[in-house]
PDB file of N, CA and C in Angstrom:
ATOM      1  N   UNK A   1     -11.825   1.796  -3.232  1.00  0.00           N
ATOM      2  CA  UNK A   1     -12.313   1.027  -4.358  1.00  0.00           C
ATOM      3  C   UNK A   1     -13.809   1.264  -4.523  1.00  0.00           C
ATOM      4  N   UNK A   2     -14.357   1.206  -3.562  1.00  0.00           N
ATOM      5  CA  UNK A   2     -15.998   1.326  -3.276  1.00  0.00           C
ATOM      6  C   UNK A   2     -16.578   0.125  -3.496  1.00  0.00           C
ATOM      7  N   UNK A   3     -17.813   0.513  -3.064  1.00  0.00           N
ATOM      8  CA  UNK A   3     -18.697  -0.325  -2.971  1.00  0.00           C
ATOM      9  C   UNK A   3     -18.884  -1.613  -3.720  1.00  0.00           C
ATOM     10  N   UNK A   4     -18.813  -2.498  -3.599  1.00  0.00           N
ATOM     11  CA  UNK A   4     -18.687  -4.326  -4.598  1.00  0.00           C
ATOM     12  C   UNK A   4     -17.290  -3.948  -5.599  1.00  0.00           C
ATOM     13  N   UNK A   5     -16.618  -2.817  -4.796  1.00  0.00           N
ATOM     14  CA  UNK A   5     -15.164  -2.869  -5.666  1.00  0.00           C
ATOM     15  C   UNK A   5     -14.396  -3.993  -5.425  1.00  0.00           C
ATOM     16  N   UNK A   6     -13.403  -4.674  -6.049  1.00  0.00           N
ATOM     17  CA  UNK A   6     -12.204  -5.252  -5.631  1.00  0.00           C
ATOM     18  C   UNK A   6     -10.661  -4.914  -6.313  1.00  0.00           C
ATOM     19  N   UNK A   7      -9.985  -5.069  -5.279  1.00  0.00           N
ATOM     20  CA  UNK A   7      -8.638  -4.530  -5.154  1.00  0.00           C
ATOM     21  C   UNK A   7      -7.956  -5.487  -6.230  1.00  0.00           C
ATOM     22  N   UNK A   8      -7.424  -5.093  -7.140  1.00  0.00           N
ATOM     23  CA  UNK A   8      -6.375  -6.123  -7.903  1.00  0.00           C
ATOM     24  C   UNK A   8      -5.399  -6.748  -7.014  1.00  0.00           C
ATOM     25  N   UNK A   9      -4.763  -7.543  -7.124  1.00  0.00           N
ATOM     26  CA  UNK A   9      -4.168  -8.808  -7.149  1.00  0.00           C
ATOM     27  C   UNK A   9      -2.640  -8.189  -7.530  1.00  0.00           C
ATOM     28  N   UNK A  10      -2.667  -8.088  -8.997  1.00  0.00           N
ATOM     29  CA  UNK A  10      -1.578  -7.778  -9.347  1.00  0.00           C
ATOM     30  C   UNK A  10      -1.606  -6.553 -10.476  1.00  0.00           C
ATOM     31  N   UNK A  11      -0.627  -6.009 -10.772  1.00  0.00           N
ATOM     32  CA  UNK A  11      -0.476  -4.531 -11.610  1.00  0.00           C
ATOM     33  C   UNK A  11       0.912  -4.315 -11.845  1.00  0.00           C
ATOM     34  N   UNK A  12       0.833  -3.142 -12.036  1.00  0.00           N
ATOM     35  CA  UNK A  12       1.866  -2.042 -12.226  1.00  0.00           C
ATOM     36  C   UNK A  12       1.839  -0.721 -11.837  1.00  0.00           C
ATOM     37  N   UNK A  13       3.348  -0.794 -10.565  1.00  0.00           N
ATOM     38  CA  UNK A  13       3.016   1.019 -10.166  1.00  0.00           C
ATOM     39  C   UNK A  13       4.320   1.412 -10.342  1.00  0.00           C
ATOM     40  N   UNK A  14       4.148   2.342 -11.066  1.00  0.00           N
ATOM     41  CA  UNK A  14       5.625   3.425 -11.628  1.00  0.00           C
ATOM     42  C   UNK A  14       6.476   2.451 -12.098  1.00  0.00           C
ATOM     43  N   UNK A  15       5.909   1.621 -13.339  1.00  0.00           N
ATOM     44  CA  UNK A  15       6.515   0.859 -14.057  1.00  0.00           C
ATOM     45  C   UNK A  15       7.194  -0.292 -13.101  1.00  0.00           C
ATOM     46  N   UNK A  16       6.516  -0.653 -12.084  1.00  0.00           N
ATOM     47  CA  UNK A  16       7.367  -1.937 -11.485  1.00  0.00           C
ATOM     48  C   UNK A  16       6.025  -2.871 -11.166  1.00  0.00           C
ATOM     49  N   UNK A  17       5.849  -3.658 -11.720  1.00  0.00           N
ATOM     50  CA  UNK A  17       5.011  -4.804 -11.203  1.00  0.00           C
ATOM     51  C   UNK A  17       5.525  -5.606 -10.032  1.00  0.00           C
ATOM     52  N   UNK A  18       3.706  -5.924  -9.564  1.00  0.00           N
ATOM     53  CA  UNK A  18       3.604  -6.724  -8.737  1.00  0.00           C
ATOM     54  C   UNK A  18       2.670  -8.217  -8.687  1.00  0.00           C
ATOM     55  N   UNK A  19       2.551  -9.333  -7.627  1.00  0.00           N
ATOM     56  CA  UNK A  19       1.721 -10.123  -8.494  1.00  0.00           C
ATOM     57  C   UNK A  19       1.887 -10.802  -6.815  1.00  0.00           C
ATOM     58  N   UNK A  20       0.465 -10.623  -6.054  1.00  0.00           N
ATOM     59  CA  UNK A  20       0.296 -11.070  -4.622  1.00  0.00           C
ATOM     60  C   UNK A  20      -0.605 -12.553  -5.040  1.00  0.00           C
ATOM     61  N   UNK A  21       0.027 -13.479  -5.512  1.00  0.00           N
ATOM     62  CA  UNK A  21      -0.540 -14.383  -5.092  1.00  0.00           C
ATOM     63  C   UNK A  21       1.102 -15.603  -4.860  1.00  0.00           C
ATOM     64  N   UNK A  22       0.664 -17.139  -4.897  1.00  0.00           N
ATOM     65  CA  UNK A  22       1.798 -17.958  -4.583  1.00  0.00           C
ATOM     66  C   UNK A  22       3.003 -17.874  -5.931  1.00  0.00           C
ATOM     67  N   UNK A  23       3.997 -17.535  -6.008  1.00  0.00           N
ATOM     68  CA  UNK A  23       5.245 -17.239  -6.756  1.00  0.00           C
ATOM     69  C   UNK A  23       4.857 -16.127  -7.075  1.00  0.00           C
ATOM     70  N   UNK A  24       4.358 -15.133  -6.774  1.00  0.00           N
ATOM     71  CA  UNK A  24       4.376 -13.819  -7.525  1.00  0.00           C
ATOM     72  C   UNK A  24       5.479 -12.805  -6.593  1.00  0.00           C
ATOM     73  N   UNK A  25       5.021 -11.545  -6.914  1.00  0.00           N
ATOM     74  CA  UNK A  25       6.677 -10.375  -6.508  1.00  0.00           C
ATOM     75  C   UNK A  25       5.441  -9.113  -5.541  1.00  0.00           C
ATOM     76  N   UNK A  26       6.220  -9.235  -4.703  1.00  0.00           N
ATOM     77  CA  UNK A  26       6.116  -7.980  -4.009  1.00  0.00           C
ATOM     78  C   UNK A  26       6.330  -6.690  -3.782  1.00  0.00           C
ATOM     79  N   UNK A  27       6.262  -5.452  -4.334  1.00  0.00           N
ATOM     80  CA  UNK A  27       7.325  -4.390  -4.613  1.00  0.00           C
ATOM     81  C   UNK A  27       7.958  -4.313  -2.718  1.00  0.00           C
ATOM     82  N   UNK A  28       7.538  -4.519  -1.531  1.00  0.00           N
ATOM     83  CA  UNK A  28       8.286  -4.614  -0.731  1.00  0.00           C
ATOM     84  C   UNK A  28       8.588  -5.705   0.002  1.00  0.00           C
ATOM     85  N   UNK A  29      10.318  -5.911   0.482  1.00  0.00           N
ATOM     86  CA  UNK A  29      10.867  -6.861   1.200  1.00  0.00           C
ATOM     87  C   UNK A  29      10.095  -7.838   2.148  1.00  0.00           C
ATOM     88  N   UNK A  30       9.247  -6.701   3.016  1.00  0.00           N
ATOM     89  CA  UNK A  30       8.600  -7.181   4.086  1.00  0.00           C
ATOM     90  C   UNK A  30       6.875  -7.268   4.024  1.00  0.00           C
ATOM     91  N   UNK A  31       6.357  -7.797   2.894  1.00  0.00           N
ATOM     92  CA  UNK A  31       5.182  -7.957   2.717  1.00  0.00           C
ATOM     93  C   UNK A  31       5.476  -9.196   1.878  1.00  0.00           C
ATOM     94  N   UNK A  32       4.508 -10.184   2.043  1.00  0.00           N
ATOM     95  CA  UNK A  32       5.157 -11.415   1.119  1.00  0.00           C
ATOM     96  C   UNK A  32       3.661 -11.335  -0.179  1.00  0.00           C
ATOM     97  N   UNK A  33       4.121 -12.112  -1.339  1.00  0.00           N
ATOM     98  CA  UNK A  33       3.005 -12.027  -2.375  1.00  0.00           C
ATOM     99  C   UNK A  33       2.171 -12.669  -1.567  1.00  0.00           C
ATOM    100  N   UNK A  34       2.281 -13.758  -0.654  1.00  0.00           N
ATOM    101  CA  UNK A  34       1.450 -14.613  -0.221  1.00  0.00           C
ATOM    102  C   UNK A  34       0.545 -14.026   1.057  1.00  0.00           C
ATOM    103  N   UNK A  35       0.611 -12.921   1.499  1.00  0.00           N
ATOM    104  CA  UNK A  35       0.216 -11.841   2.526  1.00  0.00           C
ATOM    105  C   UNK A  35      -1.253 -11.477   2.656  1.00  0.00           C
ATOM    106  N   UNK A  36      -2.529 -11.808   2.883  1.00  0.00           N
ATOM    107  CA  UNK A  36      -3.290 -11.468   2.909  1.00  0.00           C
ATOM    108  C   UNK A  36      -3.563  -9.805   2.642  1.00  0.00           C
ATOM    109  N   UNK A  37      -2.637  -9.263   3.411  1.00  0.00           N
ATOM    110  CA  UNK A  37      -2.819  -7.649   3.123  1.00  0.00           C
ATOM    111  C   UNK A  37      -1.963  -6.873   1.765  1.00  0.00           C
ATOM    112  N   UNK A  38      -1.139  -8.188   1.380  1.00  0.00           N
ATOM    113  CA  UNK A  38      -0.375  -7.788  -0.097  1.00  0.00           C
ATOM    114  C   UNK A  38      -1.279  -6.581  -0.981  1.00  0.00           C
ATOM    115  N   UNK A  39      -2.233  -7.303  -1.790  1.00  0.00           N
ATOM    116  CA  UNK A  39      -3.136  -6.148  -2.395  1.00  0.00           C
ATOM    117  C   UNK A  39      -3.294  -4.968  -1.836  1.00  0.00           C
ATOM    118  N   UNK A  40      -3.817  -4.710  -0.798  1.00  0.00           N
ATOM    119  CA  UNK A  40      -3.804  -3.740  -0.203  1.00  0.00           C
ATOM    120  C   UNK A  40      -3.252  -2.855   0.208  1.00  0.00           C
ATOM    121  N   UNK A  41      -1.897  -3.505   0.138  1.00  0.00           N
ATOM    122  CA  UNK A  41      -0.449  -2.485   0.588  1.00  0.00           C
ATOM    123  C   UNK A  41      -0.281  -1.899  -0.723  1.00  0.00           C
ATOM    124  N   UNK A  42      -0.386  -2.716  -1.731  1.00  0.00           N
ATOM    125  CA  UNK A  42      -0.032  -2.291  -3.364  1.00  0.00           C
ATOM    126  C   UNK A  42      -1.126  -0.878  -3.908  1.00  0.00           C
ATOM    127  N   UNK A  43      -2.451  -1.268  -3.354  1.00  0.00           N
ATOM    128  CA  UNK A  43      -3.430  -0.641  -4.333  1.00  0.00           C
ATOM    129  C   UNK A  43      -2.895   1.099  -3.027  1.00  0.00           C
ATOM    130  N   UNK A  44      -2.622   0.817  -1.612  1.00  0.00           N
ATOM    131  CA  UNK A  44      -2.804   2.447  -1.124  1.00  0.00           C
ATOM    132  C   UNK A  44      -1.520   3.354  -1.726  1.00  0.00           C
ATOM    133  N   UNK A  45      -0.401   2.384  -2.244  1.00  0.00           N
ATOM    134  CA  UNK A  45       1.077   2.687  -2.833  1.00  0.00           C
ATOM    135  C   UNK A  45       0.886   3.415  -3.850  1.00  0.00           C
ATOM    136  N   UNK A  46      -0.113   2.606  -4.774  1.00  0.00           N
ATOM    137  CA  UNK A  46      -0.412   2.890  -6.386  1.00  0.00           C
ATOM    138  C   UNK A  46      -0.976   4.226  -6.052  1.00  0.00           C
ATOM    139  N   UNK A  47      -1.883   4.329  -5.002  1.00  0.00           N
ATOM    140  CA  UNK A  47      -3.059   5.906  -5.196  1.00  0.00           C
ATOM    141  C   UNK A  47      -1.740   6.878  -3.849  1.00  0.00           C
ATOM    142  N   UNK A  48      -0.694   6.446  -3.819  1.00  0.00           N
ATOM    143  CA  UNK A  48      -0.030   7.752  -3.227  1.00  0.00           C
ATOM    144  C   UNK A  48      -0.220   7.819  -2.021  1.00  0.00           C
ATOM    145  N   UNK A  49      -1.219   7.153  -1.265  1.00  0.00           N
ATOM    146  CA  UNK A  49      -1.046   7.015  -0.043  1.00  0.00           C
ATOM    147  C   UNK A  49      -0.295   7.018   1.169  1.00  0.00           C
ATOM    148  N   UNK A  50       0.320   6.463   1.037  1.00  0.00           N
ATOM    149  CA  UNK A  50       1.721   6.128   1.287  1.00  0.00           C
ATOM    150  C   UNK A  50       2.636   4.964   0.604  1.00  0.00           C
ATOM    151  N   UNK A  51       4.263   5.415   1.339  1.00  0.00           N
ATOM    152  CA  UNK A  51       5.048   5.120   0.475  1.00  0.00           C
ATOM    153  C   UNK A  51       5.715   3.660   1.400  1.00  0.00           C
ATOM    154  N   UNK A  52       5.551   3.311   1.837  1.00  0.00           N
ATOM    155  CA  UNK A  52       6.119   2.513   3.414  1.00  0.00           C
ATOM    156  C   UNK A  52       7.143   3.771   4.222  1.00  0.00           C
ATOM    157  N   UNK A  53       7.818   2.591   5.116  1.00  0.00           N
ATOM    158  CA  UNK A  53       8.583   2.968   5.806  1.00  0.00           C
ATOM    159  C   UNK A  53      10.089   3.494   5.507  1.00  0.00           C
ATOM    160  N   UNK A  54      10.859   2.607   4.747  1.00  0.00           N
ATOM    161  CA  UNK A  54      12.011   3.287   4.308  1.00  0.00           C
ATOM    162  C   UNK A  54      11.766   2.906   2.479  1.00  0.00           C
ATOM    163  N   UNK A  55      13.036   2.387   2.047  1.00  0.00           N
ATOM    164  CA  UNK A  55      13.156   1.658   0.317  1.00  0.00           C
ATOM    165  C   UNK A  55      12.822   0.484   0.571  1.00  0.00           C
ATOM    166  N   UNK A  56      11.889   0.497  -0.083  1.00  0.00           N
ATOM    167  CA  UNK A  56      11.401  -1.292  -0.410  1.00  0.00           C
ATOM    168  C   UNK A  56      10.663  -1.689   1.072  1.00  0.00           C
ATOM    169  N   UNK A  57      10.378  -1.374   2.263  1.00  0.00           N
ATOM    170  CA  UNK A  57      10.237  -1.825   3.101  1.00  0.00           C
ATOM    171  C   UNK A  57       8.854  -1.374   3.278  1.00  0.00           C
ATOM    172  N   UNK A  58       7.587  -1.357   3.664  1.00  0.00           N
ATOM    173  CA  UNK A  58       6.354  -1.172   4.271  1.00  0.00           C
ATOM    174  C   UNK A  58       6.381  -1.467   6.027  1.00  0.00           C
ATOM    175  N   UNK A  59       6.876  -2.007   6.667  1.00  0.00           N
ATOM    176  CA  UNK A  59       6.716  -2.139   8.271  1.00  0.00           C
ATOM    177  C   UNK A  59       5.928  -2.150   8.511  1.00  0.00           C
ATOM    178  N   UNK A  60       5.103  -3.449   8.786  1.00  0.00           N
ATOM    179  CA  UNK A  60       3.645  -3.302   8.853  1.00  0.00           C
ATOM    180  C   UNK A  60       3.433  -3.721  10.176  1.00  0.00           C
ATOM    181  N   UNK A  61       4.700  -3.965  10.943  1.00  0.00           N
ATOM    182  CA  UNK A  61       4.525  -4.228  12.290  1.00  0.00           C
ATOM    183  C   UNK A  61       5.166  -2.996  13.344  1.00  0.00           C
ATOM    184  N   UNK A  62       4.936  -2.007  12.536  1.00  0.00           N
ATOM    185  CA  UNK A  62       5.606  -0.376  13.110  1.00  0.00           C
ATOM    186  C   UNK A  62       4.600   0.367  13.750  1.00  0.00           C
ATOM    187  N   UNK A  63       4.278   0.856  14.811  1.00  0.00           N
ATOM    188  CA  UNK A  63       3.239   1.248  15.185  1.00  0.00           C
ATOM    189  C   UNK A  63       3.274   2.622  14.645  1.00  0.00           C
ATOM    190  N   UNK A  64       2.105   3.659  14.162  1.00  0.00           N
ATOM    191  CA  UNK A  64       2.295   4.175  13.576  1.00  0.00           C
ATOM    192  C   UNK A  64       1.479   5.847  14.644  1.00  0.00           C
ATOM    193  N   UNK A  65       2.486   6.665  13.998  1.00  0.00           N
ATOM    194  CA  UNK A  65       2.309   7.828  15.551  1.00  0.00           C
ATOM    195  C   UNK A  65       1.145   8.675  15.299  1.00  0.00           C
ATOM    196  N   UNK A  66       0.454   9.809  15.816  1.00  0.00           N
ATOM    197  CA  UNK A  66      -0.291  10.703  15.199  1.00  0.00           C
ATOM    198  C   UNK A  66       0.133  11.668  14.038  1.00  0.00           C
ATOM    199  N   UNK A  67       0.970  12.333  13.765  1.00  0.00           N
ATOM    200  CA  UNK A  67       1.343  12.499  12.690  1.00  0.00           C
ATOM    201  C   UNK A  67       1.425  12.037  11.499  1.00  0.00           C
ATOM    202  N   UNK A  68       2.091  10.755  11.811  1.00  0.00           N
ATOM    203  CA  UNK A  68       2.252   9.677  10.223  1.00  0.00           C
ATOM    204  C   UNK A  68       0.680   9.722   9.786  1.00  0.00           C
ATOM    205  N   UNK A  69      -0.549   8.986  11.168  1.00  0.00           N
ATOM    206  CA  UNK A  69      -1.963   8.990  10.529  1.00  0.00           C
ATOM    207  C   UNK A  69      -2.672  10.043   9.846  1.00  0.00           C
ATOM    208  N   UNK A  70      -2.345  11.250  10.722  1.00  0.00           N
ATOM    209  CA  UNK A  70      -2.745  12.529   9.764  1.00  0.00           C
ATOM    210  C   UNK A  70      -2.635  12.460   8.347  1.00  0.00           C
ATOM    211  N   UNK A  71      -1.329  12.544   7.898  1.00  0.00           N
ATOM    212  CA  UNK A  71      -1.260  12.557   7.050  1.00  0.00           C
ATOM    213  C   UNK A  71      -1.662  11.801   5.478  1.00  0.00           C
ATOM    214  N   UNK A  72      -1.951  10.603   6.657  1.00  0.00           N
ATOM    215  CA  UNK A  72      -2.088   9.319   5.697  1.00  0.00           C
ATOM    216  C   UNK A  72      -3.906   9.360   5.482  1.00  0.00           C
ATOM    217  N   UNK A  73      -4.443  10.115   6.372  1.00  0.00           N
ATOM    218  CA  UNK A  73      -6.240  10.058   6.265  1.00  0.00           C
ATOM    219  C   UNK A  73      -6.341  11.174   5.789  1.00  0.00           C
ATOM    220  N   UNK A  74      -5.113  12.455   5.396  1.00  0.00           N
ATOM    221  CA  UNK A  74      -5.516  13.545   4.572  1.00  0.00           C
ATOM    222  C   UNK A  74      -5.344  13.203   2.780  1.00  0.00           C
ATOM    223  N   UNK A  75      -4.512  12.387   3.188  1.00  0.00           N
ATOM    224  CA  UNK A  75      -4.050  11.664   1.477  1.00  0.00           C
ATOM    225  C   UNK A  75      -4.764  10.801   1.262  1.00  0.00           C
ATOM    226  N   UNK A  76      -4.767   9.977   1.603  1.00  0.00           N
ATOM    227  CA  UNK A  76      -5.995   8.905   1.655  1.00  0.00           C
ATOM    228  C   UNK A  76      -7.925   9.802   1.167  1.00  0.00           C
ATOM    229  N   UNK A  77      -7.880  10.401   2.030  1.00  0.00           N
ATOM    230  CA  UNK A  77      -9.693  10.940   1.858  1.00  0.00           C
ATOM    231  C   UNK A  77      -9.269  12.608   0.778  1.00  0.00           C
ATOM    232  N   UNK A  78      -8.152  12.746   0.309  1.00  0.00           N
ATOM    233  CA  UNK A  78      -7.898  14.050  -0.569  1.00  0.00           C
ATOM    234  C   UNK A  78      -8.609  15.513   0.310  1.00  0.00           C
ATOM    235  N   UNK A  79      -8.045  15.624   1.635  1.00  0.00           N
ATOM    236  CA  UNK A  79      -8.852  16.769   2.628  1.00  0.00           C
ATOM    237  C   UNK A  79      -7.412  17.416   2.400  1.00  0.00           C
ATOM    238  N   UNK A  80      -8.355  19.020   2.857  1.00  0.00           N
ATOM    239  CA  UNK A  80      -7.609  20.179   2.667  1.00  0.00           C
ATOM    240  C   UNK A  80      -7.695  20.451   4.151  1.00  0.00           C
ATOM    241  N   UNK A  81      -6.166  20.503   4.726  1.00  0.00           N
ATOM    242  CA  UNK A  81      -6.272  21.745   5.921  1.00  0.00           C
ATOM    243  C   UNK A  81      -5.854  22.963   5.789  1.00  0.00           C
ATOM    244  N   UNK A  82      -6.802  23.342   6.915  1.00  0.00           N
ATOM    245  CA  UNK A  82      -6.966  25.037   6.597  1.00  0.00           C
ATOM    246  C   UNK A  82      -6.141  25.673   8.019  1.00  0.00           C
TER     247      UNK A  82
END
């Protein structure tokens, strides 16, 4: 987001809204709107980051291996390996 950025709340990614606050929708099962890290799961989804763990699911209690991170800090920061 950068610097004095802030993360939306709520949106639309690939035509499915979301809305992280109390009664709002989560695009996954296991993240609640009410989730402190809700936004955050939404906004790295929206930029391609990653996708979670399986359909609909994020696992945010999955420990995550060296590989998965690779990939996720090459997508994340847009780096080229050579």
């Amino acid at each position: 987001v950068g610097p004095g950025g802030t993360i939306p709340t709520s949106g639309e990614i690939d035509g499915q809204s979301f809305n992280c606050t109390a009664g709002g929708a989560s695009l996954f099962t296991d993240v609640l709107p009410t989730d402190g890290g809700c936004p955050s799961v939404h906004y790295i989804l929206g930029h391609h980051v990653t996708a979670g763990c399986d359909t609909g699911m994020y696992c945010p209690g999955h420990d995550t291996n060296r590989w998965q991170m690779a990939v996720f800090l090459t997508v994340a920061f847009g780096l080229e390996l050579y």
